[in-house]
N, C-alpha and C. Protein backbone atom coordinates (compact mmCIF):
# COMPACT_ATOMS: atom_id res chain seq x y z
N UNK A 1 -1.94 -23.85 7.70
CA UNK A 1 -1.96 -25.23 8.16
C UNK A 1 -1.03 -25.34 9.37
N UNK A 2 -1.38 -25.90 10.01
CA UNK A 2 -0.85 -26.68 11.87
C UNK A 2 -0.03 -27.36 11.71
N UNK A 3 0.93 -28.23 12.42
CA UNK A 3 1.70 -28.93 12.31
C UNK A 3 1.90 -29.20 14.31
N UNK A 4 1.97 -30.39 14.89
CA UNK A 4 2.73 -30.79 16.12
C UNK A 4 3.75 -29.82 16.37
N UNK A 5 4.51 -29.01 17.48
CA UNK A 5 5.50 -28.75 17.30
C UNK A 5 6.63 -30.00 17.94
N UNK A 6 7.63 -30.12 17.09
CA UNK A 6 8.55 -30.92 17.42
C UNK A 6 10.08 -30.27 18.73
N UNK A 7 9.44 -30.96 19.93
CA UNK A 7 10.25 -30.27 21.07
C UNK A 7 12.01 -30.27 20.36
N UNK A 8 12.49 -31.36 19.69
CA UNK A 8 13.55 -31.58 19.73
C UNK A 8 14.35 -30.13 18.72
N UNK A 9 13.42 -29.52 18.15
CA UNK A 9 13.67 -28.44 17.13
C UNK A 9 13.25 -27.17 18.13
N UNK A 10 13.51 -27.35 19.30
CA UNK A 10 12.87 -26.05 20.10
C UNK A 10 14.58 -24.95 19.82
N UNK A 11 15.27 -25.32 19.89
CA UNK A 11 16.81 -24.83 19.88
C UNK A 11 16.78 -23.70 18.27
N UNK A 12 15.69 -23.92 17.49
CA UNK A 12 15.64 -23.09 16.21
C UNK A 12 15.12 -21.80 16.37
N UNK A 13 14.25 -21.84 17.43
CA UNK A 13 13.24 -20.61 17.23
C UNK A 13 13.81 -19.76 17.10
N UNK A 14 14.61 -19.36 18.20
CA UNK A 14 14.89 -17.91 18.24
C UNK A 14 16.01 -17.33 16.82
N UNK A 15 16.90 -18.70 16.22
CA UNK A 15 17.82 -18.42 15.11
C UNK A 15 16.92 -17.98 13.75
N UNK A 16 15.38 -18.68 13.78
CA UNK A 16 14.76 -18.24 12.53
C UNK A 16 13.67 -16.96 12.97
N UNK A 17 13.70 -16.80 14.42
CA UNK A 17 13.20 -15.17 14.59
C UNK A 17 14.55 -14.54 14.13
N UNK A 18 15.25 -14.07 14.46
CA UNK A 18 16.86 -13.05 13.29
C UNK A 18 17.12 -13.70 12.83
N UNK A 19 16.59 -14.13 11.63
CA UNK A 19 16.51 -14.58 10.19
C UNK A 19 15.57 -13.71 9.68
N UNK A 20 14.24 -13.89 10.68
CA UNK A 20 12.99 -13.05 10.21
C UNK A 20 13.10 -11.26 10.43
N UNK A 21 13.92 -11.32 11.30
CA UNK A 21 14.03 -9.94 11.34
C UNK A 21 15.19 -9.48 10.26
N UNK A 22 16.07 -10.06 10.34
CA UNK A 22 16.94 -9.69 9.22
C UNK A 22 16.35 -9.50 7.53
N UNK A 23 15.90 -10.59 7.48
CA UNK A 23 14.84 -10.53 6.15
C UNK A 23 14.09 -9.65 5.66
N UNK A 24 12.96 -9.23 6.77
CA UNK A 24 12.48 -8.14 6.85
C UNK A 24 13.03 -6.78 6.48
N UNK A 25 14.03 -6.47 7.42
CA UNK A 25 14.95 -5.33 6.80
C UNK A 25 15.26 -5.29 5.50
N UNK A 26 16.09 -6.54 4.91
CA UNK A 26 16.05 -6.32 3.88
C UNK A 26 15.29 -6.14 2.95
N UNK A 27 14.09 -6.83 2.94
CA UNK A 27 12.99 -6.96 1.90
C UNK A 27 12.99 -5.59 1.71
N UNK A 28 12.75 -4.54 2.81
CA UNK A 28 12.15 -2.95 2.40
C UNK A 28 13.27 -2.52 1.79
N UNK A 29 15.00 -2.79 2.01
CA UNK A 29 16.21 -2.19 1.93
C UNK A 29 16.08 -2.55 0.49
N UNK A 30 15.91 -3.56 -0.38
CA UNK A 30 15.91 -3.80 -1.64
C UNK A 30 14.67 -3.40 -2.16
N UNK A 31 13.49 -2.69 -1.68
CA UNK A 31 12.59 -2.44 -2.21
C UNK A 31 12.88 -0.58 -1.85
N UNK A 32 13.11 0.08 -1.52
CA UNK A 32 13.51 1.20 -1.12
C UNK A 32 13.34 2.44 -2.26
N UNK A 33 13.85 1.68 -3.53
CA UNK A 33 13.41 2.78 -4.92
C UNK A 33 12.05 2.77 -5.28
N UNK A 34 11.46 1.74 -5.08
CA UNK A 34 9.70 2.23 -4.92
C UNK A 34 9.23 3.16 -4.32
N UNK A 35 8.80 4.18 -5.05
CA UNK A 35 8.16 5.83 -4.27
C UNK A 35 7.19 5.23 -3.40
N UNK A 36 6.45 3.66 -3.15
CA UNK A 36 5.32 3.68 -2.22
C UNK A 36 6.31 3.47 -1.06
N UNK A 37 7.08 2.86 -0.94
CA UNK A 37 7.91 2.19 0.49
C UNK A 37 8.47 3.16 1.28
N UNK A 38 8.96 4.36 0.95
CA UNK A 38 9.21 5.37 1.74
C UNK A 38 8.19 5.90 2.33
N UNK A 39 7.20 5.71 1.50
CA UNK A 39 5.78 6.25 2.49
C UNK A 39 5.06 5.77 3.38
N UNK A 40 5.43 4.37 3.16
CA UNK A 40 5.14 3.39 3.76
C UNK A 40 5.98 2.53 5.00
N UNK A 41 7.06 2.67 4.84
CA UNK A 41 7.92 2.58 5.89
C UNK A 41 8.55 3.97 6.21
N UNK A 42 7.66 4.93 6.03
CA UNK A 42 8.47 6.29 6.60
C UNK A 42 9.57 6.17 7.78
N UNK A 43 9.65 4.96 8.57
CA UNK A 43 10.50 4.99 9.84
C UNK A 43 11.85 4.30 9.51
N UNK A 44 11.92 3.24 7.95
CA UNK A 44 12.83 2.83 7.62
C UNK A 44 14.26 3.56 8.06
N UNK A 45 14.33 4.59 7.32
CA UNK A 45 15.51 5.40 6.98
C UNK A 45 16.37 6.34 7.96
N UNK A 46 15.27 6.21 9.24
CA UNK A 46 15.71 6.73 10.25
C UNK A 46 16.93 6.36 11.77
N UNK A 47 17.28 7.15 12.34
CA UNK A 47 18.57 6.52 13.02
C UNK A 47 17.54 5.52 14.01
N UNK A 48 16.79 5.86 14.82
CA UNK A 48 15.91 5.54 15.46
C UNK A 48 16.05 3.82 15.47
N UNK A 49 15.33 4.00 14.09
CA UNK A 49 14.89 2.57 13.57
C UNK A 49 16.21 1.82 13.61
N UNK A 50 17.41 2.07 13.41
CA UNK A 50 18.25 1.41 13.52
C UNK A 50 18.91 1.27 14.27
N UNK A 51 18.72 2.01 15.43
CA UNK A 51 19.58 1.58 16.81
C UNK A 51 18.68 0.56 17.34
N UNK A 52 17.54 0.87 17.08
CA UNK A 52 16.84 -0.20 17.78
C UNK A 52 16.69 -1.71 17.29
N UNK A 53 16.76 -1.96 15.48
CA UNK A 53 17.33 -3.18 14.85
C UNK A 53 18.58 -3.41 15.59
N UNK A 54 19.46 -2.40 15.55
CA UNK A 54 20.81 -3.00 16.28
C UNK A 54 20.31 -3.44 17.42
N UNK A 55 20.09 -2.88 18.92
CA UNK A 55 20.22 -3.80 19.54
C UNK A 55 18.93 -4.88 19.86
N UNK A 56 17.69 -5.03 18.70
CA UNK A 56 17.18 -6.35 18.55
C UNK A 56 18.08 -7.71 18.34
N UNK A 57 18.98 -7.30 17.37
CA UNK A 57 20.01 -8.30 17.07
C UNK A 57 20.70 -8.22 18.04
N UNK A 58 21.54 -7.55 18.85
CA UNK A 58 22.25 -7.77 20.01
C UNK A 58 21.43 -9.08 20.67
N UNK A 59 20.21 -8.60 21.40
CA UNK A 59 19.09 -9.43 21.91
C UNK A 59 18.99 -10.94 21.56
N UNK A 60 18.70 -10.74 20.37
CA UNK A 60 18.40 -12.39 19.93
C UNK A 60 20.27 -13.17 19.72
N UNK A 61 21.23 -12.38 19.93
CA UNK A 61 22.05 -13.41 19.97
C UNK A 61 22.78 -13.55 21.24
N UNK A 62 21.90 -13.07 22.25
CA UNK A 62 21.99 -13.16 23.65
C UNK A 62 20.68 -14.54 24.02
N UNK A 63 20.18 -14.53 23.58
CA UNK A 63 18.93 -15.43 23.15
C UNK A 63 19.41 -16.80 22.76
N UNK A 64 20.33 -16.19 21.65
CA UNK A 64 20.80 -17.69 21.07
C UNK A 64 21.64 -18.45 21.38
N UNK A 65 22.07 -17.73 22.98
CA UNK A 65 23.35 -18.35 23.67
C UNK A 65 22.20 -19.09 24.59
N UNK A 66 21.66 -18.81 24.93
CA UNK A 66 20.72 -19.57 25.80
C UNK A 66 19.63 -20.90 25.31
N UNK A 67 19.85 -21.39 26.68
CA UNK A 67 18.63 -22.76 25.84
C UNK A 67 17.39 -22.97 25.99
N UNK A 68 17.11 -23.68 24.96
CA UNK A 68 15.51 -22.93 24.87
C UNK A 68 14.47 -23.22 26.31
N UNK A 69 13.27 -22.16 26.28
CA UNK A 69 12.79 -22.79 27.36
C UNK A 69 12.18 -23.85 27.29
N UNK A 70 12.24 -24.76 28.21
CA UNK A 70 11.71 -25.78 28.25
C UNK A 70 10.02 -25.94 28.86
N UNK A 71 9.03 -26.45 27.87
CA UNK A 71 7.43 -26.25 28.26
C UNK A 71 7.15 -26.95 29.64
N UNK A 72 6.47 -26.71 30.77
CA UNK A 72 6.19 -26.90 31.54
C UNK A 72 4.78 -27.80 31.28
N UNK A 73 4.75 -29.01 31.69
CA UNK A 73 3.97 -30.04 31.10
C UNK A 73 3.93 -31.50 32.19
């Protein structure tokens, strides 16, 4: 389901994108003793994967210093 977006809530996005990414991580990090998730996130466990979560989060709170863009309209 759709919803208007409400301009005055534009200042959220990027705080509930690293929310979503954070979440994410965890969901697999607490699911991790399931023999399917290692097979399935084979890239989890790797350094790789986590330099690059690190500096996603760097990113979005370089993001979150900034204001949102404003729609051209």
């Amino acid at each position: 389901q759709f919803h208007d977006f409400n301009p005055a809530e534009r200042h959220l996005a990027e705080a509930l994108r690293t929310l979503r990414l954070i979440h994410y991580a965890a969901w697999i990090a607490q699911r991790w003793h399931d023999p399917a998730f290692p097979h399935a996130f084979s890239w989890f466990d790797s350094p790789r994967y986590w330099q690059d979560h690190i500096l996603n989060l760097r990113e979005q709170i370089a993001l979150m210093d900034e204001p949102p863009l404003i729609q051209a309209g």
